[in-house]
N, C-alpha and C. Protein backbone atom coordinates (compact mmCIF):
# COMPACT_ATOMS: atom_id res chain seq x y z
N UNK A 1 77.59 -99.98 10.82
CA UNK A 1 78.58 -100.78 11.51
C UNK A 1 78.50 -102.19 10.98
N UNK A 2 79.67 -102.82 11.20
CA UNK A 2 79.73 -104.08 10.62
C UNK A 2 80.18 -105.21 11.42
N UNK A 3 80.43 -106.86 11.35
CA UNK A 3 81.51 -107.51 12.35
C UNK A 3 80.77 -107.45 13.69
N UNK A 4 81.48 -107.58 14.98
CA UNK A 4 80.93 -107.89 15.51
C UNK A 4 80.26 -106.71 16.54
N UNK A 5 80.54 -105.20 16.04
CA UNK A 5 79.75 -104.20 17.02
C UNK A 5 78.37 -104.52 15.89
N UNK A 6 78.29 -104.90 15.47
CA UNK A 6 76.80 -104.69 14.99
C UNK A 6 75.47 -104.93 15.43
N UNK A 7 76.21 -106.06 16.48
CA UNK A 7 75.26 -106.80 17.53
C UNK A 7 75.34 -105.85 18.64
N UNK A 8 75.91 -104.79 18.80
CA UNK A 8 75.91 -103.97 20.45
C UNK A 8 74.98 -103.38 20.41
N UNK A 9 74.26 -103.62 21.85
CA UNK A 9 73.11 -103.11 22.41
C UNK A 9 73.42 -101.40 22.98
N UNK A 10 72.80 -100.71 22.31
CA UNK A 10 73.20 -99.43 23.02
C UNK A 10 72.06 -98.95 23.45
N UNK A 11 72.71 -98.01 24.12
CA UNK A 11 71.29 -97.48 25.43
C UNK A 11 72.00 -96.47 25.85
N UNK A 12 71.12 -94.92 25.88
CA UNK A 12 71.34 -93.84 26.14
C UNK A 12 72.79 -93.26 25.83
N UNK A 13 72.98 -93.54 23.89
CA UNK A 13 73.72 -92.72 23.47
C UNK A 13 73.65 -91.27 23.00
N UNK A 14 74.99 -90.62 23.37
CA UNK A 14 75.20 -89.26 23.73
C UNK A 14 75.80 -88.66 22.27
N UNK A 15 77.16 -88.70 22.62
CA UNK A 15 78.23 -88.51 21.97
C UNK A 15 79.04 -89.71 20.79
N UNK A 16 78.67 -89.20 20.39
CA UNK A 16 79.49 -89.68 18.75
C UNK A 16 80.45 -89.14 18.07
N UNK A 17 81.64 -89.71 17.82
CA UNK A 17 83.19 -88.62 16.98
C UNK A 17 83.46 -89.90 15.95
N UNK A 18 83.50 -89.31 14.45
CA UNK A 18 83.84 -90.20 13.94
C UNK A 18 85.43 -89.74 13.41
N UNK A 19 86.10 -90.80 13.52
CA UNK A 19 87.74 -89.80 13.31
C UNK A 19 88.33 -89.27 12.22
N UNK A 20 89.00 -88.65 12.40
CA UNK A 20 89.68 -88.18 10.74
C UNK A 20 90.68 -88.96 10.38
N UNK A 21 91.21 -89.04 9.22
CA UNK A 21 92.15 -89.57 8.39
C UNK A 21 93.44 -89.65 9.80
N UNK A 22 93.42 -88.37 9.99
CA UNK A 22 94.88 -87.72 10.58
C UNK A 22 94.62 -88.34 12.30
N UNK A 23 93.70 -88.50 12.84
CA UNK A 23 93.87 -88.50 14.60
C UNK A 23 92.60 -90.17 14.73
N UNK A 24 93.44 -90.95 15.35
CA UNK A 24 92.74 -92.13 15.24
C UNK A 24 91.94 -92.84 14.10
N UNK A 25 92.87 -92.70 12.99
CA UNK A 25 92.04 -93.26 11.55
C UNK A 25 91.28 -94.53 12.02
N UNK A 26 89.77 -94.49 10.95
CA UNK A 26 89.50 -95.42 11.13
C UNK A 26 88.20 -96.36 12.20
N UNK A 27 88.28 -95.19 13.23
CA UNK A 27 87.77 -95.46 14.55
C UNK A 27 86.33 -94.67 14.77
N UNK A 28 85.43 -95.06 15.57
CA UNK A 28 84.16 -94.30 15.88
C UNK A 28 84.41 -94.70 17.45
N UNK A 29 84.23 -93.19 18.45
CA UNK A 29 83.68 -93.56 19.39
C UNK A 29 82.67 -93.05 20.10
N UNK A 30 81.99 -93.82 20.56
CA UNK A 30 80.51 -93.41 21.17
C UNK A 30 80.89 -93.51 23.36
N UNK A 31 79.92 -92.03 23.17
CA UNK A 31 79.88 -92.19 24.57
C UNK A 31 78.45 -93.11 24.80
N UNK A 32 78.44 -93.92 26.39
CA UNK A 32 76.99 -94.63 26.47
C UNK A 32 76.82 -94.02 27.96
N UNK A 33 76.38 -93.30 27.96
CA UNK A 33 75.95 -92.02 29.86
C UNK A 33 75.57 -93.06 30.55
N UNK A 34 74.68 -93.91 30.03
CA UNK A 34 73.95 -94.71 31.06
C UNK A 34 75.01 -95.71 31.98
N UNK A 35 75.87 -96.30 30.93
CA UNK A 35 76.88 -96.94 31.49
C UNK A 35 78.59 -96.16 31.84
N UNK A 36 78.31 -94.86 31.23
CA UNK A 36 79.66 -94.44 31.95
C UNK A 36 80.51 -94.53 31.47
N UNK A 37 80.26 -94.79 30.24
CA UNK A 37 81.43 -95.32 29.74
C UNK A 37 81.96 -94.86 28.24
N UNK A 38 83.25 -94.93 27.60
CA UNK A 38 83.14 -94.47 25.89
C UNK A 38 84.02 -95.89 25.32
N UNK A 39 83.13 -95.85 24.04
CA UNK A 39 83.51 -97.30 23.58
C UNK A 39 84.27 -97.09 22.18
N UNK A 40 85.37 -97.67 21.80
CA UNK A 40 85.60 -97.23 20.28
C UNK A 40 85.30 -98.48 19.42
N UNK A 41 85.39 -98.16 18.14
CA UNK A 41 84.29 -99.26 17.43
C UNK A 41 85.29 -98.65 16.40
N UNK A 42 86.63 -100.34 15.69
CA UNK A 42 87.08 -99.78 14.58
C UNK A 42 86.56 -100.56 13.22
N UNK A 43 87.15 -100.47 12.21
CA UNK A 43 86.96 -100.30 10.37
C UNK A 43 85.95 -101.46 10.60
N UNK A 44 86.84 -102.62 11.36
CA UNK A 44 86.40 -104.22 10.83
C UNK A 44 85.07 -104.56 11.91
N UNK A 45 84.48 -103.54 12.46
CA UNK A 45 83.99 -103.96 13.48
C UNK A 45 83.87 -104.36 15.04
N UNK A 46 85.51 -104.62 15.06
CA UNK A 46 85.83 -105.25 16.63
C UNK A 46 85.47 -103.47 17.44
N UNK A 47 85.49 -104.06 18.80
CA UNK A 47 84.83 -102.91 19.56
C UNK A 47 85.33 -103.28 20.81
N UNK A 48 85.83 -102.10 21.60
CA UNK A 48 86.22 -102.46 22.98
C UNK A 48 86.25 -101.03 24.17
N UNK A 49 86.08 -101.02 25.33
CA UNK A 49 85.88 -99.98 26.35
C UNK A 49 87.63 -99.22 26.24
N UNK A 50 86.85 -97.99 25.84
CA UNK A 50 88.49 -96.85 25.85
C UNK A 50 88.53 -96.25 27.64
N UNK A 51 87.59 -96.52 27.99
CA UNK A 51 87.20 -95.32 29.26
C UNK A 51 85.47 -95.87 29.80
N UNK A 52 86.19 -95.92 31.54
CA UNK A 52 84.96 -96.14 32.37
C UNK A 52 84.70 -95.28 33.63
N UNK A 53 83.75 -95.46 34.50
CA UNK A 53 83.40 -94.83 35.67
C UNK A 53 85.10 -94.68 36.24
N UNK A 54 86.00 -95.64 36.21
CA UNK A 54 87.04 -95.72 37.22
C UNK A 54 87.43 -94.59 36.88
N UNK A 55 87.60 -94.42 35.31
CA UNK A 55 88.57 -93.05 34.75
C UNK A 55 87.41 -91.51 35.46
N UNK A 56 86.42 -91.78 36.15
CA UNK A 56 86.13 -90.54 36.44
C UNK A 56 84.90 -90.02 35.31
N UNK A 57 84.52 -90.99 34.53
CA UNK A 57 83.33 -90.69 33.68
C UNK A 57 82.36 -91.07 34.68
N UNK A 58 81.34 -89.68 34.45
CA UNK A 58 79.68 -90.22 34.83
C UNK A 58 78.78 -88.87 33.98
N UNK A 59 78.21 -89.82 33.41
CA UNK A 59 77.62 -89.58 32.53
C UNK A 59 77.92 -88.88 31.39
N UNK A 60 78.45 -89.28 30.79
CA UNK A 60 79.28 -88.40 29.66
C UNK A 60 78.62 -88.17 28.53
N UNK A 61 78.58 -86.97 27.82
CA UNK A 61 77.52 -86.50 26.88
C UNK A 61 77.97 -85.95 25.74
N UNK A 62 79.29 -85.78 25.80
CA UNK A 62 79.62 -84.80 24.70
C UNK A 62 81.26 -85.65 24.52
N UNK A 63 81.88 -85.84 23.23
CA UNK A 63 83.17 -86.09 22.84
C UNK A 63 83.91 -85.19 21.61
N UNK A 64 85.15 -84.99 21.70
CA UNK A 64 85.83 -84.02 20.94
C UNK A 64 87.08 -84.58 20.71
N UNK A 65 87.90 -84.45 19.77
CA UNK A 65 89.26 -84.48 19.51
C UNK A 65 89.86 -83.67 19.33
N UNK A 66 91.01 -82.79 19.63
CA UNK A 66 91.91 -82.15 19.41
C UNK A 66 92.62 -82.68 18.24
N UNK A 67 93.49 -81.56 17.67
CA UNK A 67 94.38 -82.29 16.42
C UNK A 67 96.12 -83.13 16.65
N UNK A 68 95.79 -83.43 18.49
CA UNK A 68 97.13 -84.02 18.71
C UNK A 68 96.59 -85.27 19.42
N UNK A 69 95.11 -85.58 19.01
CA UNK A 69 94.86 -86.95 19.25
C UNK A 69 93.90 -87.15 21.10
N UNK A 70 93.76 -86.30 21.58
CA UNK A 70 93.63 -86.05 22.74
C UNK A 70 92.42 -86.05 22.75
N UNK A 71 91.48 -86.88 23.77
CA UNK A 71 89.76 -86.80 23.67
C UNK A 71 89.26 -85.97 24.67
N UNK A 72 88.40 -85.31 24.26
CA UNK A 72 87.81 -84.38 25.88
C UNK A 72 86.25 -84.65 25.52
N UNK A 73 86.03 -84.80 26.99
CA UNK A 73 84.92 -85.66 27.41
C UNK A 73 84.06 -84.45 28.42
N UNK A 74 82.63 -84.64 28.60
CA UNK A 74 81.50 -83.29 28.90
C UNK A 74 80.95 -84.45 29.39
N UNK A 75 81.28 -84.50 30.43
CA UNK A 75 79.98 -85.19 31.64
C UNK A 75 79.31 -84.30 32.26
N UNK A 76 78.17 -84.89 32.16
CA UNK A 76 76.87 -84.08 32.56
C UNK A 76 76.72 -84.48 34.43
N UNK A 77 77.49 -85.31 34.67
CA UNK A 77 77.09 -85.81 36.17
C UNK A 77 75.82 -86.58 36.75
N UNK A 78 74.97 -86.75 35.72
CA UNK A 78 73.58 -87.58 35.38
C UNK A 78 72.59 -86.72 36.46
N UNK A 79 72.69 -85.73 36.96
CA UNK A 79 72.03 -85.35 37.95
C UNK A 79 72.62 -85.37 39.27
N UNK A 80 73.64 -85.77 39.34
CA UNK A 80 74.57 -85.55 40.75
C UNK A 80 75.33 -84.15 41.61
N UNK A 81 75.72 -83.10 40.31
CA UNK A 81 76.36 -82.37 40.84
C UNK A 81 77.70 -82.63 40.36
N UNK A 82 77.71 -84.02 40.02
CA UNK A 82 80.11 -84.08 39.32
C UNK A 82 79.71 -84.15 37.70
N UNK A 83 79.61 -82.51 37.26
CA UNK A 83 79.78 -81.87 36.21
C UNK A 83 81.05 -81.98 35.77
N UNK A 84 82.00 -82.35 34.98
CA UNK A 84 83.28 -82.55 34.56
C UNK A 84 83.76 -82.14 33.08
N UNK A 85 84.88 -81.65 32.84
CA UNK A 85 85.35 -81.89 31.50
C UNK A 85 86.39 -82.32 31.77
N UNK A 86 86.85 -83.39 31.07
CA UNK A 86 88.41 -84.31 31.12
C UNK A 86 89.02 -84.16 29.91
N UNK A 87 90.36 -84.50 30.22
CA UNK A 87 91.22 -84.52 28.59
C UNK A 87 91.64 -85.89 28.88
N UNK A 88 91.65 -86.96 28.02
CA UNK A 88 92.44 -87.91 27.91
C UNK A 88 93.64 -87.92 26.70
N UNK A 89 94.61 -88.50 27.17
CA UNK A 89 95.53 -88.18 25.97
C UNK A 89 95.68 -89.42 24.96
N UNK A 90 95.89 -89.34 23.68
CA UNK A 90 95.92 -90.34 22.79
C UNK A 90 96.49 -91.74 23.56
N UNK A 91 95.77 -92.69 23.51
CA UNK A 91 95.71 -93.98 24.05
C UNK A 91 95.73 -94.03 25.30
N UNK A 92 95.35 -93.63 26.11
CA UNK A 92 95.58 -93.58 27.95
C UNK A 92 93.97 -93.10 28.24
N UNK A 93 93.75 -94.34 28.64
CA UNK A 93 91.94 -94.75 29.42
C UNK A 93 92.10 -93.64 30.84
N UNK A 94 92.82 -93.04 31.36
CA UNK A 94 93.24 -92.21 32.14
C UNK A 94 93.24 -90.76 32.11
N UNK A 95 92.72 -89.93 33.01
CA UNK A 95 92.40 -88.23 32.25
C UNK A 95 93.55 -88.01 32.65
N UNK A 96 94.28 -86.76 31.57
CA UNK A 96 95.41 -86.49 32.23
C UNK A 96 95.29 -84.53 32.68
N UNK A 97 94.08 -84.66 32.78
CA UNK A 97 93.49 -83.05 33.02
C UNK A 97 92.07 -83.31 33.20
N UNK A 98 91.24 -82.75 34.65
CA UNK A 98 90.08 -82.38 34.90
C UNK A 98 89.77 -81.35 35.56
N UNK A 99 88.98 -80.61 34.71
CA UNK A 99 88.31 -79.40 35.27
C UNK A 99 86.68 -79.35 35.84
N UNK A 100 86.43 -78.89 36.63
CA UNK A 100 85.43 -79.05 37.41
C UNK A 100 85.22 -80.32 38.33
N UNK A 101 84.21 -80.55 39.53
CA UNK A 101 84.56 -81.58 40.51
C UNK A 101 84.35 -82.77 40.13
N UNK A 102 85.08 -83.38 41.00
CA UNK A 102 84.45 -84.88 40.70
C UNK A 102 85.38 -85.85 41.32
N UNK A 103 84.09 -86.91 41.57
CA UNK A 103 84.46 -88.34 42.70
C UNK A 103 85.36 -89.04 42.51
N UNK A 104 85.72 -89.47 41.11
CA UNK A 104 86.71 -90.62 40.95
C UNK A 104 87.47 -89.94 39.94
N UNK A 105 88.96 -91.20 40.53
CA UNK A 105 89.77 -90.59 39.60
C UNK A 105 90.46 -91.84 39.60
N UNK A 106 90.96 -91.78 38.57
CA UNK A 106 91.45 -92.88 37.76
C UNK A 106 92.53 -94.15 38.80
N UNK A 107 92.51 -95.28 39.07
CA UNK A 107 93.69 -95.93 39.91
C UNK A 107 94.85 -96.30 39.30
């Protein structure tokens, strides 16, 4: 990494997708469980929160892309019981599909 994610402190990373040519060129995003959160990190460095607890992440462990741009997310529930898989759709911090339970959902 380069710019200014190079300085990010990470802690209890999970999930890592680095993108293809074709579905978010350019981009890496990392899930961080501890904070709940998935961060994308593009070419030049800049870095910013795609998705947080509000969207219904806790503890998220696993990331995937579909080939229409769509992220699905494997929260582990950190030990709670809100086991989840979400779909978010290309650019929307918002799930627009969750399967299995869980506390929050997006405002």
């Amino acid at each position: 990494m380069k710019g200014i994610a190079a300085n990010l402190l990470f802690a209890a990373l999970f999930g890592l997708w680095l993108s293809s040519p074709r579905v978010h060129a350019d981009t890496i995003y990392v899930s961080t469980a501890n904070l709940n959160s998935i961060l994308s990190v593009d070419s030049s460095g800049g870095w910013s929160t795609f998705a947080t607890a509000g969207s219904g992440l806790n503890y998220p462990l696993g990331l995937a892309f579909n080939g229409s741009g769509n992220l699905y997310v494997a929260n582990s529930g950190g030990g709670n019981g809100n086991s989840t898989v979400q779909e978010f759709t290309a650019n929307s911090a918002c799930p627009q599909t969750t399967w299995g339970q869980v506390y929050l959902l997006c405002n």
